[in-house]
Protein backbone atom coordinates (compact mmCIF):
# COMPACT_ATOMS: atom_id res chain seq x y z
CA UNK A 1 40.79 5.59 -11.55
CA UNK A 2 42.49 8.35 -9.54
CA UNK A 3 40.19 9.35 -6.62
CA UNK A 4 40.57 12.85 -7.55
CA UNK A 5 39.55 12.34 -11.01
CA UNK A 6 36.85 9.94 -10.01
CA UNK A 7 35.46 12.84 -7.72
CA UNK A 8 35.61 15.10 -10.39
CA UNK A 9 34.24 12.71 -13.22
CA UNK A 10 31.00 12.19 -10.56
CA UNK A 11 30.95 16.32 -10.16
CA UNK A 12 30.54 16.39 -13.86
CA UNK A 13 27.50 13.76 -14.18
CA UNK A 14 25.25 15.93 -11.20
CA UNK A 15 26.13 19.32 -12.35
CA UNK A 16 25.07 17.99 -16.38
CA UNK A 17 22.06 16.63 -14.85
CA UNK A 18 20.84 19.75 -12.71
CA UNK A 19 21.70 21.39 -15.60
CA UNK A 20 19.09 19.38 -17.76
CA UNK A 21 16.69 19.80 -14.97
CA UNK A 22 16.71 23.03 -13.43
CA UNK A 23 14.47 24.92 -16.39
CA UNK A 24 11.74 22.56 -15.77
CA UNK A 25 11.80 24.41 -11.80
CA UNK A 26 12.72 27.81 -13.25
CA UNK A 27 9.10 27.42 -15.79
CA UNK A 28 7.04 27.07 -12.86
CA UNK A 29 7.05 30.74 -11.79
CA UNK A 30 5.76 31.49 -15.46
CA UNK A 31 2.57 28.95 -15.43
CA UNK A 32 -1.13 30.72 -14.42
CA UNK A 33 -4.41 29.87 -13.86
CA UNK A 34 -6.49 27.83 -16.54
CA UNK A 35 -9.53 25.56 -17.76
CA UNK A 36 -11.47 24.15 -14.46
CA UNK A 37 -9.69 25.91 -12.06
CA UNK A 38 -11.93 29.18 -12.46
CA UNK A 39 -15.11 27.07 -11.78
CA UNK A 40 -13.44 26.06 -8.62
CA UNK A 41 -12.25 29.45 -7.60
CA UNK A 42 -15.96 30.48 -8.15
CA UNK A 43 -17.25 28.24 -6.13
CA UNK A 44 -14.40 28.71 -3.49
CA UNK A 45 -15.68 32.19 -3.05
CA UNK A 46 -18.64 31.16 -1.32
CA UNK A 47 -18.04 28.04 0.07
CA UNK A 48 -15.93 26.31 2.81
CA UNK A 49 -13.75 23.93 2.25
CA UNK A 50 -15.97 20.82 3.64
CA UNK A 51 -18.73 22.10 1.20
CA UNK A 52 -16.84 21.92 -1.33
CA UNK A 53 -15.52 18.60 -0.40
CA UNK A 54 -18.93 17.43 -0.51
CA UNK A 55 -19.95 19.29 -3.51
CA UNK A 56 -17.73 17.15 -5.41
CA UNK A 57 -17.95 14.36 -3.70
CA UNK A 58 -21.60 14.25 -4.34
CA UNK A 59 -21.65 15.84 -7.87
CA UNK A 60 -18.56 14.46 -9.69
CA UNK A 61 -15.85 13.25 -8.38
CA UNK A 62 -14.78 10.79 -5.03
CA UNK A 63 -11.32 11.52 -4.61
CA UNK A 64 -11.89 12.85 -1.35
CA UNK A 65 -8.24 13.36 -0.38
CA UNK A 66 -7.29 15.14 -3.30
CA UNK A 67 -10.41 18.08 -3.47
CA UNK A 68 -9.57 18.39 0.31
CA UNK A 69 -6.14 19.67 -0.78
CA UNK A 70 -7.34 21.29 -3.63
CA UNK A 71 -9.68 23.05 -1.62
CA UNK A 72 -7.04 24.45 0.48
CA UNK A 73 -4.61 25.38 -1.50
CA UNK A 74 -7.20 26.95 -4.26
CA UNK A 75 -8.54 29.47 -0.95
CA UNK A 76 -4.55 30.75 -0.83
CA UNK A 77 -4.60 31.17 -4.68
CA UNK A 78 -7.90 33.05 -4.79
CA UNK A 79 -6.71 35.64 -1.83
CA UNK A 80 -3.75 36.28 -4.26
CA UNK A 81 -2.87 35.13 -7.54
CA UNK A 82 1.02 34.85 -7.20
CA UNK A 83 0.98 31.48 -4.66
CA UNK A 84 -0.50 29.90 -7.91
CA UNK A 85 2.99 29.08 -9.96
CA UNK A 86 5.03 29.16 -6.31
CA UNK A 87 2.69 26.27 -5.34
CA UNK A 88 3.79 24.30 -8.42
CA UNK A 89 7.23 25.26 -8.16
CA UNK A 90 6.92 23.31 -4.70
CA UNK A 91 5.30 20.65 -5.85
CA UNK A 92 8.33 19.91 -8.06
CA UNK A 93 10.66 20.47 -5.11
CA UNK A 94 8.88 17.64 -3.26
CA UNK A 95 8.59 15.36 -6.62
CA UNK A 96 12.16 16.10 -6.59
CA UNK A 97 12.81 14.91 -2.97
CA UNK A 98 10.79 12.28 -2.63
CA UNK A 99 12.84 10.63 -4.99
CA UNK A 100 16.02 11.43 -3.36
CA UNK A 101 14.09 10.36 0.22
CA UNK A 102 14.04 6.75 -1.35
CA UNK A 103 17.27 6.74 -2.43
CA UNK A 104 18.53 7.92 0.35
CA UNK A 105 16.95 5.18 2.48
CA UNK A 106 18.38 2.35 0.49
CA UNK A 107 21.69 3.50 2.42
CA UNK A 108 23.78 1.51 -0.06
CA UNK A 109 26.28 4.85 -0.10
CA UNK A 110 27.33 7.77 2.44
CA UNK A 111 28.19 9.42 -0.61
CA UNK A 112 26.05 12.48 -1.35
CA UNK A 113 26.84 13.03 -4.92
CA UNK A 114 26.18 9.27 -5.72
CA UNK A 115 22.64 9.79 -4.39
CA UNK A 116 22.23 13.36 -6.02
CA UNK A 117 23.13 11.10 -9.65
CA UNK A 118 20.63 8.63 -8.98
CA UNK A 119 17.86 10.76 -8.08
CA UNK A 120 19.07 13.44 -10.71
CA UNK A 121 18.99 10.85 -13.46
CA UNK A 122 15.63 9.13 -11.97
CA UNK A 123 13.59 12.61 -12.26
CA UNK A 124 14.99 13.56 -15.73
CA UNK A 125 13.87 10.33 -17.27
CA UNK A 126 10.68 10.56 -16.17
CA UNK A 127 10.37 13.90 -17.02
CA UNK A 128 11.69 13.64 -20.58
CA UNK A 129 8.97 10.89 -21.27
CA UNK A 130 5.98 12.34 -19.91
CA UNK A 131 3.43 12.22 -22.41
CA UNK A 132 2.31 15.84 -21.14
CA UNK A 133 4.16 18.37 -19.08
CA UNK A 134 1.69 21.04 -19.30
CA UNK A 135 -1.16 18.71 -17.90
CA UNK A 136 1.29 17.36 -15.11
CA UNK A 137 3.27 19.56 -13.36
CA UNK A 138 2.11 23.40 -14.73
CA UNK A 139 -1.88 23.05 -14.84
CA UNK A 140 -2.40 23.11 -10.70
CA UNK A 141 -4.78 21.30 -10.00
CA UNK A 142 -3.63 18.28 -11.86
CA UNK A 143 -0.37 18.73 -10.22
CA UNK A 144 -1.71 18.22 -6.87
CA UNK A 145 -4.30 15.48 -7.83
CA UNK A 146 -1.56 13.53 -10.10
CA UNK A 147 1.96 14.90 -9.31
CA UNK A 148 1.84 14.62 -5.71
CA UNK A 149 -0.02 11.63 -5.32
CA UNK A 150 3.26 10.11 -7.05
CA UNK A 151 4.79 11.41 -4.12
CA UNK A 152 2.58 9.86 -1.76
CA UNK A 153 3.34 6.05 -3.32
CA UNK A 154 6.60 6.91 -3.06
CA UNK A 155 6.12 7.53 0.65
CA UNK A 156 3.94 4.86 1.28
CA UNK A 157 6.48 1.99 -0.26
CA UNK A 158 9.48 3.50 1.52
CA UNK A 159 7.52 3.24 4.81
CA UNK A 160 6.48 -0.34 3.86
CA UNK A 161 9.70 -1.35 3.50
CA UNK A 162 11.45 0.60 6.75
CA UNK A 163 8.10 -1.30 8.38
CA UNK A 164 9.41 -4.89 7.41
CA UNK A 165 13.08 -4.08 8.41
CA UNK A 166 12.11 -2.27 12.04
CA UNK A 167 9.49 -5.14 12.44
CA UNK A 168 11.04 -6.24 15.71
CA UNK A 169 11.38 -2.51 17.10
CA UNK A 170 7.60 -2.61 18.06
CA UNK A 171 8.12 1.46 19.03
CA UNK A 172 9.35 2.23 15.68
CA UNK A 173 6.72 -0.13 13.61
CA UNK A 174 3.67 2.08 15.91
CA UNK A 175 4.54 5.56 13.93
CA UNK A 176 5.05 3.33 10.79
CA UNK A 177 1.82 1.91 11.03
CA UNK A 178 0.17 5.20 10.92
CA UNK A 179 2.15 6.72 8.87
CA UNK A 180 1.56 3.41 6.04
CA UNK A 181 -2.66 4.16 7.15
CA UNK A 182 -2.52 7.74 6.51
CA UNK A 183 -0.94 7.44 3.32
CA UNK A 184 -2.91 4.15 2.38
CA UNK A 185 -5.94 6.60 3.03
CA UNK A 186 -4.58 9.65 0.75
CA UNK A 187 -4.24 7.37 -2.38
CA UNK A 188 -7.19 5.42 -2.23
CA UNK A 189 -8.60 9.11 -2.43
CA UNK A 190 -6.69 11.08 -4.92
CA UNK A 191 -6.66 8.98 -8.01
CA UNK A 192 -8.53 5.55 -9.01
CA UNK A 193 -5.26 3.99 -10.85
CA UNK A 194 -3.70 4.59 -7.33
CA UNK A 195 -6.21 3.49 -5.08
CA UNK A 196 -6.75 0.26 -7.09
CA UNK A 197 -2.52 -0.49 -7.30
CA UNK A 198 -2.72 0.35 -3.73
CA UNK A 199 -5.49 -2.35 -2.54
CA UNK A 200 -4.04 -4.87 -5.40
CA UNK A 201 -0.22 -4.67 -4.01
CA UNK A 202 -1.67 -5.01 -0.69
CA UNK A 203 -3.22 -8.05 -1.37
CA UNK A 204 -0.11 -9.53 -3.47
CA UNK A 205 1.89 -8.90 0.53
CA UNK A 206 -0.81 -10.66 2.37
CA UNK A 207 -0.73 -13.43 0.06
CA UNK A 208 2.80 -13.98 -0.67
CA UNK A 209 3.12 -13.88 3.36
CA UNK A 210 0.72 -15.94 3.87
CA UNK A 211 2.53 -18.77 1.31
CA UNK A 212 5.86 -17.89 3.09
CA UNK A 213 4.81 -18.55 6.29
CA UNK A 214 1.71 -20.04 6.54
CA UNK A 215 0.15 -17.74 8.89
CA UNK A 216 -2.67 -14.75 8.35
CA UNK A 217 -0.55 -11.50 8.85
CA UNK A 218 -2.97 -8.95 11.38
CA UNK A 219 -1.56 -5.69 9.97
CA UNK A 220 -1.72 -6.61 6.61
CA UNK A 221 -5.20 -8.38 6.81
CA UNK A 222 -6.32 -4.81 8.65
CA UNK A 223 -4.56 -2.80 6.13
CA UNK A 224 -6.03 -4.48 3.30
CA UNK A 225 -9.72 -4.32 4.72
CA UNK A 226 -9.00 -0.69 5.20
CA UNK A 227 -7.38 -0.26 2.32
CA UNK A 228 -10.76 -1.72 0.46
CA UNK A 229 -13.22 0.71 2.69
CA UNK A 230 -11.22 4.02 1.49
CA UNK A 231 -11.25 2.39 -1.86
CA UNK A 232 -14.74 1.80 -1.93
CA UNK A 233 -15.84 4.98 -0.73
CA UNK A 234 -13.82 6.61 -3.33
CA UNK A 235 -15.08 4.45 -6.18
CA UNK A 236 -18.54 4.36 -5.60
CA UNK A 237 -19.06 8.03 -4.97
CA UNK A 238 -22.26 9.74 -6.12
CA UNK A 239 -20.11 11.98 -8.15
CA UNK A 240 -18.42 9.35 -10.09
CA UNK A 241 -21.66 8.59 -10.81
CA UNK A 242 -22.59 11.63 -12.04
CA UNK A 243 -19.06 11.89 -14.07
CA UNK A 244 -19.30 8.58 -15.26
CA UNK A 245 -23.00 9.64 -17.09
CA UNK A 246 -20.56 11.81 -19.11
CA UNK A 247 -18.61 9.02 -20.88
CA UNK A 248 -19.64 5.57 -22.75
CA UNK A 249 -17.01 2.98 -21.00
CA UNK A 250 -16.99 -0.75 -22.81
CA UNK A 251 -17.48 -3.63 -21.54
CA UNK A 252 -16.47 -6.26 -24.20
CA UNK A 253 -13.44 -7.67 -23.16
CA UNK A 254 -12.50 -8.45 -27.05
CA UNK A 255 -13.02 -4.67 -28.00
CA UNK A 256 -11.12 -3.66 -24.84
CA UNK A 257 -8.01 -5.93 -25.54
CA UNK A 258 -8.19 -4.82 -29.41
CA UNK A 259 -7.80 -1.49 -28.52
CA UNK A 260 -5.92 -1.58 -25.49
CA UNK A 261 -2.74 -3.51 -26.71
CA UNK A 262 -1.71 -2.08 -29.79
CA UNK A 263 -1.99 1.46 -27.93
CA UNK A 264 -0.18 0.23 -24.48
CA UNK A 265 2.55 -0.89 -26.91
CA UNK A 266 2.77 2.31 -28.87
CA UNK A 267 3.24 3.92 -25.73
CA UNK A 268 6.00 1.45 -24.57
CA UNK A 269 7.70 1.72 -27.24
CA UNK A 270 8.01 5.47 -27.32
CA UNK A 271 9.36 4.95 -23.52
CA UNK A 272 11.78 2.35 -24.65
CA UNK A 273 13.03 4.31 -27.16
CA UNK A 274 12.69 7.84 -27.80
CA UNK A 275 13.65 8.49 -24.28
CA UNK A 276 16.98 7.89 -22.60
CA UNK A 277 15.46 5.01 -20.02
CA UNK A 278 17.89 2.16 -21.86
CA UNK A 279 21.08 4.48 -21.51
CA UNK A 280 20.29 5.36 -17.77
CA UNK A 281 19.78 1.56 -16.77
CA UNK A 282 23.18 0.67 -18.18
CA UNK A 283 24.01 3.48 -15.88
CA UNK A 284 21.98 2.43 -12.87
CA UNK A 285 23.46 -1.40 -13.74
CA UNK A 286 26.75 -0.53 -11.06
CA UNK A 287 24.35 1.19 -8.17
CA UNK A 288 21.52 -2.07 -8.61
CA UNK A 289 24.85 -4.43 -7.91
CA UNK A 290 25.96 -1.87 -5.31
CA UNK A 291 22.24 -1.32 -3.62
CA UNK A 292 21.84 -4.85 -3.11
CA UNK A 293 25.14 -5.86 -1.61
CA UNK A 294 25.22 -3.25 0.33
CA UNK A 295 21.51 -2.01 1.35
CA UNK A 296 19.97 -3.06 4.57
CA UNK A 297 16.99 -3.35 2.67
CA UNK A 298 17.79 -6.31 0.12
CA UNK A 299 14.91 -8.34 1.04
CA UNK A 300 12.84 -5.72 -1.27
CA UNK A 301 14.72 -7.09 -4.33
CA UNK A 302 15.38 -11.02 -3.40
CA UNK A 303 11.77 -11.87 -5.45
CA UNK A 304 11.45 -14.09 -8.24
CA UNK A 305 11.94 -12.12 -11.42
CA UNK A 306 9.54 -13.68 -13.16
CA UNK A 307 6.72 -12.76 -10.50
CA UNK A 308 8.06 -9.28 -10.56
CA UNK A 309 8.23 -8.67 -14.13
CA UNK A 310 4.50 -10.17 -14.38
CA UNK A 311 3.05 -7.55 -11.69
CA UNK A 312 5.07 -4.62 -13.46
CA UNK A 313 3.59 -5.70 -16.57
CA UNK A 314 -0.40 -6.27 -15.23
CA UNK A 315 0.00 -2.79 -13.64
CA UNK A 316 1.19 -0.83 -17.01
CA UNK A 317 -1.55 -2.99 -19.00
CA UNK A 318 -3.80 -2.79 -16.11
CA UNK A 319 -3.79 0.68 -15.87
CA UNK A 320 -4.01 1.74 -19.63
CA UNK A 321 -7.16 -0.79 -19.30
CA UNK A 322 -8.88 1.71 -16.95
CA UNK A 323 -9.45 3.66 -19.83
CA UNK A 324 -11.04 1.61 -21.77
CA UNK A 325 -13.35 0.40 -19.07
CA UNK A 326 -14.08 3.78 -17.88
CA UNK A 327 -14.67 6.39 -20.74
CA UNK A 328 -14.23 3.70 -24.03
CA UNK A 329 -10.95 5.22 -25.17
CA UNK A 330 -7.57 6.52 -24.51
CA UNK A 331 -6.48 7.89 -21.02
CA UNK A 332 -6.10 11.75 -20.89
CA UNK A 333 -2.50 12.51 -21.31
CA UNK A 334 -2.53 14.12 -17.52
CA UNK A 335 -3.59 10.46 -16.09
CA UNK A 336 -1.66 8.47 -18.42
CA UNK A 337 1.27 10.78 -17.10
CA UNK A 338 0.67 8.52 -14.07
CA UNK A 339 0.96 5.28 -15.74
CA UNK A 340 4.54 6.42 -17.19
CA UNK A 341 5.75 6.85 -13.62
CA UNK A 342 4.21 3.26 -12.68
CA UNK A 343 6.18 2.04 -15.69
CA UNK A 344 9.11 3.77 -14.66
CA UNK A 345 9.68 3.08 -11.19
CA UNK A 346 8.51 -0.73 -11.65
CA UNK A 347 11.50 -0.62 -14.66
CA UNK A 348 13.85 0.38 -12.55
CA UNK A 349 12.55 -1.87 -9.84
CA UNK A 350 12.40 -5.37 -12.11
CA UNK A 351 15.84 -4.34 -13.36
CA UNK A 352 16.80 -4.28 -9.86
CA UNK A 353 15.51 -7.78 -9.35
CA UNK A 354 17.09 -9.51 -12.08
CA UNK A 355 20.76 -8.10 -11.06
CA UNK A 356 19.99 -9.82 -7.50
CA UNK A 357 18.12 -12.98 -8.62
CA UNK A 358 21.52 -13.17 -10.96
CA UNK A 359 24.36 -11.86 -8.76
CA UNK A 360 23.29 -15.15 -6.60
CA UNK A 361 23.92 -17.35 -9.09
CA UNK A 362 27.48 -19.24 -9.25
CA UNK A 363 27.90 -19.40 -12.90
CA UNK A 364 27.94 -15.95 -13.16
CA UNK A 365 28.86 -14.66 -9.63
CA UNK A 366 31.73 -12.97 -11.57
CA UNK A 367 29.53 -10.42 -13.09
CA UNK A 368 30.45 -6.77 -12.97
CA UNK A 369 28.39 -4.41 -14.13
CA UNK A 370 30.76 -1.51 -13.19
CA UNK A 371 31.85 -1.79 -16.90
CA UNK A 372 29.27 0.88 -17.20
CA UNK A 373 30.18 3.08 -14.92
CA UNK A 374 34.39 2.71 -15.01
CA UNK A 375 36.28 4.67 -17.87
CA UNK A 376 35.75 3.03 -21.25
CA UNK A 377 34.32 2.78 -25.12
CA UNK A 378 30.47 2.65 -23.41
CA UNK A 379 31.18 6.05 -21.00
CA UNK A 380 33.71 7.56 -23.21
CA UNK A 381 31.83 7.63 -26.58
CA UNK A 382 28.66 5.22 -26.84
CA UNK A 383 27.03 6.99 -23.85
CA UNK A 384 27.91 10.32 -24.50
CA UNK A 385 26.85 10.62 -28.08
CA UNK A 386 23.38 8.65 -27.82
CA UNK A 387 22.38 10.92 -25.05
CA UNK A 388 23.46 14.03 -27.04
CA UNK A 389 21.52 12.56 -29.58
CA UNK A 390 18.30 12.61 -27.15
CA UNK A 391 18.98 16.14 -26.18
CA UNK A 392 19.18 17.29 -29.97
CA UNK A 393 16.17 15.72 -30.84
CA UNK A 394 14.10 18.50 -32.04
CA UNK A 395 11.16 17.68 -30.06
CA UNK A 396 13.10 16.80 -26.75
CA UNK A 397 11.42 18.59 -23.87
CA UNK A 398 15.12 19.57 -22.32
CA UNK A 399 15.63 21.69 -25.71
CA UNK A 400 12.29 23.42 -25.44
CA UNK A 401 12.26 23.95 -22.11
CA UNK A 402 15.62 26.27 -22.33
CA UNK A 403 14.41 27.67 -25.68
CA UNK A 404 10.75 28.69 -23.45
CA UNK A 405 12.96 30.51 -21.17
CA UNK A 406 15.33 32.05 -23.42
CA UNK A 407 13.62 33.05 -25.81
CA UNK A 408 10.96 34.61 -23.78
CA UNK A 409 8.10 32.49 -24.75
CA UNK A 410 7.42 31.84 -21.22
CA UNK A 411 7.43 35.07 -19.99
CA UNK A 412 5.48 36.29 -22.85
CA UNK A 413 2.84 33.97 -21.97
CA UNK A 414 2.53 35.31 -18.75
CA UNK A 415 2.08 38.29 -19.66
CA UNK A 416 -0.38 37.90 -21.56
CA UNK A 417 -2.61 35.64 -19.50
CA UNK A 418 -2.34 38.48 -17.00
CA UNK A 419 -3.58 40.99 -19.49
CA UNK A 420 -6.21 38.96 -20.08
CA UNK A 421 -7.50 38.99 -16.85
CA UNK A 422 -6.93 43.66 -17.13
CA UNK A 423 -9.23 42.75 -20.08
CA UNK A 424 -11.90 40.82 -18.41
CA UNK A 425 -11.65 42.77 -14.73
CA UNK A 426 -12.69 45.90 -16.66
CA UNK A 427 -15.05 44.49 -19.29
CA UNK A 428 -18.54 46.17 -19.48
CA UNK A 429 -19.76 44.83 -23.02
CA UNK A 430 -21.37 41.84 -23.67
CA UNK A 431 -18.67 40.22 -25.27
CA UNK A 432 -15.74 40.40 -23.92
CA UNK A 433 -12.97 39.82 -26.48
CA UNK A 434 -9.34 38.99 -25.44
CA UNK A 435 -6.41 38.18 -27.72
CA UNK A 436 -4.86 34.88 -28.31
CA UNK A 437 -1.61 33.31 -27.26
CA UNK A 438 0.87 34.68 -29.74
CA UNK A 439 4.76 32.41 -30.06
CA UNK A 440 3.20 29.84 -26.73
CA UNK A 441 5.52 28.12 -24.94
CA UNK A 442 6.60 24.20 -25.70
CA UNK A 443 6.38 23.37 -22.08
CA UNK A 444 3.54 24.92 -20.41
CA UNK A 445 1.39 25.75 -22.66
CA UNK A 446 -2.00 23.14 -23.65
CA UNK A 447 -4.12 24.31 -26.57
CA UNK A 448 -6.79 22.07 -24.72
CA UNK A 449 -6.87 23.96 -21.52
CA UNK A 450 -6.81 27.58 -23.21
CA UNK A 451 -10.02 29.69 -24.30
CA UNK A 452 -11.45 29.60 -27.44
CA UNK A 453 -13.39 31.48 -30.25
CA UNK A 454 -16.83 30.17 -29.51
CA UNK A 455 -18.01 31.77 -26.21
CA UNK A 456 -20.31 28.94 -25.42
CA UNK A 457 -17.18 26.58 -24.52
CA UNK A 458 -16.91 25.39 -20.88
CA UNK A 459 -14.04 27.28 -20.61
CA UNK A 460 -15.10 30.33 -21.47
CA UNK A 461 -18.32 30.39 -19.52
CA UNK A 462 -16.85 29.34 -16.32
CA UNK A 463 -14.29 32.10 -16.49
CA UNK A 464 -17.01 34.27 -17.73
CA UNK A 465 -18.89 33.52 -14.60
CA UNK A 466 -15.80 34.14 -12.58
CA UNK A 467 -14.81 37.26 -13.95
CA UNK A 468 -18.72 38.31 -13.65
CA UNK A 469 -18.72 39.11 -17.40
CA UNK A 470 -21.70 37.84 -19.77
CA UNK A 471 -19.38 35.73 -22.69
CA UNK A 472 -16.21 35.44 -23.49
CA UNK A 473 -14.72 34.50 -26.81
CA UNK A 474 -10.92 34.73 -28.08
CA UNK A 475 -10.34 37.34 -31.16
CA UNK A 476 -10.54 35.95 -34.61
């Protein structure tokens, strides 16, 4: 293909893809306050951030990490209202680039555009199969607790990896190695699923070192032990304690596996396909044969396959399993939001794998995968038309998320959050009644988090609390 026309072919694919992303950034200045943030903002008021810490710590939950940054952030929102959706807005900014940072560090291309596709097409995938938006990236404090603990992993492999490739600068390995602690230390207290993939991948290094070489590896012997102090300080909080009180977990491994399968599989097979994950790895086919022939970083992929698929596969089962375990049924959809980017990343990962473990093969060392990528039938009609396809699908989250801003759902909702709180800052009766969400949006909007009709509903008595009103209730 002309270079020219190859530029301008590659301009196309980014600008289409921002395109399909950019209302998901644009929705975050229209999200507000709900559900168990106005407990926290109450108790905010009147306590420091290290009480608060402890509060929870001691009263219901152990992710340390994660209520220490909620704690801070929550003080800005409280002093005014607006950082609220500007905080989420930059939590998508760093969800954003933390995905290009990886990319980027594979170095397989100086070509900026080529990195902008990947990490374009990488964050819209995952996006269009989250099982919730609302409970990800536009309810706060779930988007700090969940959203940017995905950043952290993301962080904490790429440092990994630049670890094992600088291993002989000793100067550059001593930031590394606190940089890999700190982060090993945020995940083992934000989220359980993360602090148990974090000690469990830790322990699959030390021992697949210790096979390769036959020696006990110091750093990853102390990072595991560490690794298993943070985790156990997390996990056996008197909080979770407390929470755990809340919920009947089972124990049966029969009932657990009866249950657990046929639901995992649902769930993979919505992934598989009612989202556009099989069309973007044909796509990504070209850049895994690219990345690694040309990373610096191919030791990363040149793993059995079968080993890797078989990890990828415990960790997606493992962690719809917690579940189970934990509260005896399904995930919330704001955790299991987690376990679709562990099954996406480890996807794209395996499928990197296989293209290595089979680009070293001599039978088949003749393989190009750039069929996908050069002019023909697959990019000229196939591709195209599935993926408009996924983007008319009526329940498709690109569709709704335009049709939220466009139509002024969004705003709307907005608005009339913010009237609600006029309502309830000049309340005097005993019941104060505010109106329901009229037309709310696709995106943002969770009829789970919102207030209801009956006044004695957690949610309305902690805002009632906050608001210093006796009971709240939604109108009829």
């Amino acid at each position: 293909m002309n270079p020219l026309k190859k530029s301008s072919v590659l301009n196309l694919k980014v600008i289409f893809l921002f395109l399909c992303i950019i209302p998901f950034f644009v929705l975050a200045f229209f999200a507000r306050p709900v559900a168990d943030e106005y407990p926290f903002f109450t108790n905010l008021s009147s306590m420091s951030s290290w009480e608060f810490v402890y509060s929870m710590y001691t009263g219901w939950s152990g992710r340390y990490f994660s209520t220490f940054l909620a704690s801070i952030f929550l003080k800005f929102i409280i002093y005014w209202k607006g950082f609220y959706p500007i905080f989420i807005f930059l939590i998508l900014v760093i969800s954003f680039l933390s995905y290009y940072w990886i990319i980027n560090n594979l170095s397989f291309t100086n070509s900026v555009k080529e990195k902008l596709l990947l990490t374009n097409s990488l964050f819209l995938v995952y996006i269009y199969g989250m099982p919730s938006l609302a409970e990800g990236f536009y309810w706060f404090i779930c988007a700090l607790g969940y959203m940017l603990t995905n950043c952290f992993l993301i962080f904490w492999i790429g440092f990994l990896c630049q670890r094992e490739y600088n291993k002989n600068n000793q100067k550059s390995m001593y930031k590394e190695n606190l940089v890999i602690f700190f982060f090993t230390f945020a995940l083992c207290g934000c989220i359980e699923i993360m602090s148990s993939l974090v000690v469990g991948l830790i322990a699959i290094i030390w021992i697949t070192k210790f096979i390769n070489t036959k020696k006990i590896d110091t750093f990853y012997s102390l990072l595991f032990v560490f690794a298993l102090v943070c985790f156990c300080f997390s996990i056996f909080a008197e909080g979770n304690s407390v929470r755990a009180s809340n919920f009947s977990g089972l124990s049966n491994p029969l009932l657990i596996l009866r249950k657990l399968i046929p639901n995992s599989l649902n769930y993979i097979f919505y992934w598989f396909f009612e989202t556009p994950i099989l069309v973007f790895t044909l796509f990504y086919l070209p850049f895994a044969q690219k990345i690694i022939t040309k990373t610096d970083f191919d030791f990363i992929f040149k793993v059995n396959p079968f080993w890797a698929l078989v990890v990828w596969i415990g960790v997606v089962f493992g962690s719809f399993s917690i579940g189970y375990i934990s509260i005896g049924g399904d995930l919330p959809m704001r955790i299991n939001n987690i376990v679709y980017f562990l099954f996406l990343i480890g996807w794209f990962y395996v499928v990197s794998v296989f293209v290595c473990f089979y680009s070293n093969k001599d039978s088949i060392t003749n393989l190009d995968f750039s069929i996908f990528s050069k002019p023909s039938v697959f990019t000229k009609l196939i591709a195209p038309l599935v993926i408009f396809l996924f983007l008319y699908k009526e329940n498709n989250p690109i569709r709704a998320a335009y049709s939220d801003i466009l139509k002024g759902r969004a705003y709307n909702y907005a608005m009339q959050l913010e009237e609600r709180q006029e309502i309830l800052n000049n309340c005097k009766s005993d019941m104060c009644i505010v109106p329901k969400i009229t037309t709310p949006p696709h995106i943002i909007y969770e009829p789970s988090l919102d207030l209801t009709t009956n006044p004695e509903d957690w949610k309305n008595t902690s805002q009632a609390i906050y608001f210093g009103v006796k009971a709240i209730k939604v109108e009829e």
